[in-house]
Protein backbone atom coordinates (compact mmCIF):
# COMPACT_ATOMS: atom_id res chain seq x y z
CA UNK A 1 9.85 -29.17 -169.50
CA UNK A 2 12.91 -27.90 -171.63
CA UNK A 3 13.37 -28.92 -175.44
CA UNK A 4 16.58 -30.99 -173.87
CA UNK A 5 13.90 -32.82 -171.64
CA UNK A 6 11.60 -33.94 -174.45
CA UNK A 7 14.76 -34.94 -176.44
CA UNK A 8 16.05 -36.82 -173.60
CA UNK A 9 12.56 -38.37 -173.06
CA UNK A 10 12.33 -38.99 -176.96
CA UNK A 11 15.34 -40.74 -177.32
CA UNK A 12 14.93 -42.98 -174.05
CA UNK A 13 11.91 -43.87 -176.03
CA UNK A 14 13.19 -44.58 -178.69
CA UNK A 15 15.73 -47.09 -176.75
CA UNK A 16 13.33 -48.68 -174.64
CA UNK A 17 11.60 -49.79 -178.26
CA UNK A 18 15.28 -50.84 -179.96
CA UNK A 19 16.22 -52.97 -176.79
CA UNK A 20 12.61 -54.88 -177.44
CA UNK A 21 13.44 -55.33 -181.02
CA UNK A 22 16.91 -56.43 -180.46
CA UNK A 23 16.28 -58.94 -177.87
CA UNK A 24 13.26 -60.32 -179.62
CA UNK A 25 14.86 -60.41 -183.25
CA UNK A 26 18.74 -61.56 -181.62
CA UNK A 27 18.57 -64.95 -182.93
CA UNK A 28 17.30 -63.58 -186.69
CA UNK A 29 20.04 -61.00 -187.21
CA UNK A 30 22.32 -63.10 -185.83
CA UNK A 31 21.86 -65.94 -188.31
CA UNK A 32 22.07 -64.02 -191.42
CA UNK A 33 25.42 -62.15 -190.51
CA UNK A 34 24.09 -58.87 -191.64
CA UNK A 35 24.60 -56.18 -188.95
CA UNK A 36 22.61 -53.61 -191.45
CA UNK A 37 19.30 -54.97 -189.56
CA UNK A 38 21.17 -53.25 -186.04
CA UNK A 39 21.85 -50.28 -187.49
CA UNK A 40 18.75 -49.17 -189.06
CA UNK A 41 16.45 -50.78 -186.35
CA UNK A 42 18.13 -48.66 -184.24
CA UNK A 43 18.08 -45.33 -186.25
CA UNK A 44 14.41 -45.86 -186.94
CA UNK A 45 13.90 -46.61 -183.11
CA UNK A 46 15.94 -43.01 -182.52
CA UNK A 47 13.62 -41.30 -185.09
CA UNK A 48 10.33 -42.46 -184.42
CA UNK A 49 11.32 -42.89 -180.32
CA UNK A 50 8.15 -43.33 -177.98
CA UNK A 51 5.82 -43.65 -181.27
CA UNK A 52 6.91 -46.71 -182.51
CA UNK A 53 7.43 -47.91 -178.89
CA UNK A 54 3.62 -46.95 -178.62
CA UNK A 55 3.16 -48.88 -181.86
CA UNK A 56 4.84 -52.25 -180.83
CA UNK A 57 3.02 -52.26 -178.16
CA UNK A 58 -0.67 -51.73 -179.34
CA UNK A 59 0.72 -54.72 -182.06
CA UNK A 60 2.04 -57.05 -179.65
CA UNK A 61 -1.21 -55.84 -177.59
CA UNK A 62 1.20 -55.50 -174.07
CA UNK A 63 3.34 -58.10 -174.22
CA UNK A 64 6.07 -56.89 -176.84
CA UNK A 65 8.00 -60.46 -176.93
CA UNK A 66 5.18 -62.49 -177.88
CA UNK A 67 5.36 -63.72 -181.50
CA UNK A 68 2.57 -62.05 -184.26
């Protein structure tokens, strides 16, 4: 595996988690017309890729849209 593969694989990671935040938190960004919540979900998601995909779902303990 190449350094391009484990940044490919990092940042698919790291989208996989954003897409579960974003479609579990729509309706709450939405509602307070601040797009500042899209923006740094998703750089955090980028930056922190499979790990905090690994951390939602030890929280959310498998299902990730379940509430806490």
């Amino acid at each position: 595996m190449t350094f391009l593969d484990g940044s490919l694989l990092w940042l698919a990671g790291g989208l996989i988690n954003y897409a579960i935040k974003l479609i579990k938190y729509w309706r709450d960004w939405c509602e307070e017309h601040n797009r500042v919540f899209f923006v740094a979900v998703l750089i955090s998601a980028l930056i922190f890729g499979p790990v905090g995909l690994l951390i939602t779902l030890i929280r959310s303990r498998g299902n990730p849209f379940k509430q806490i």
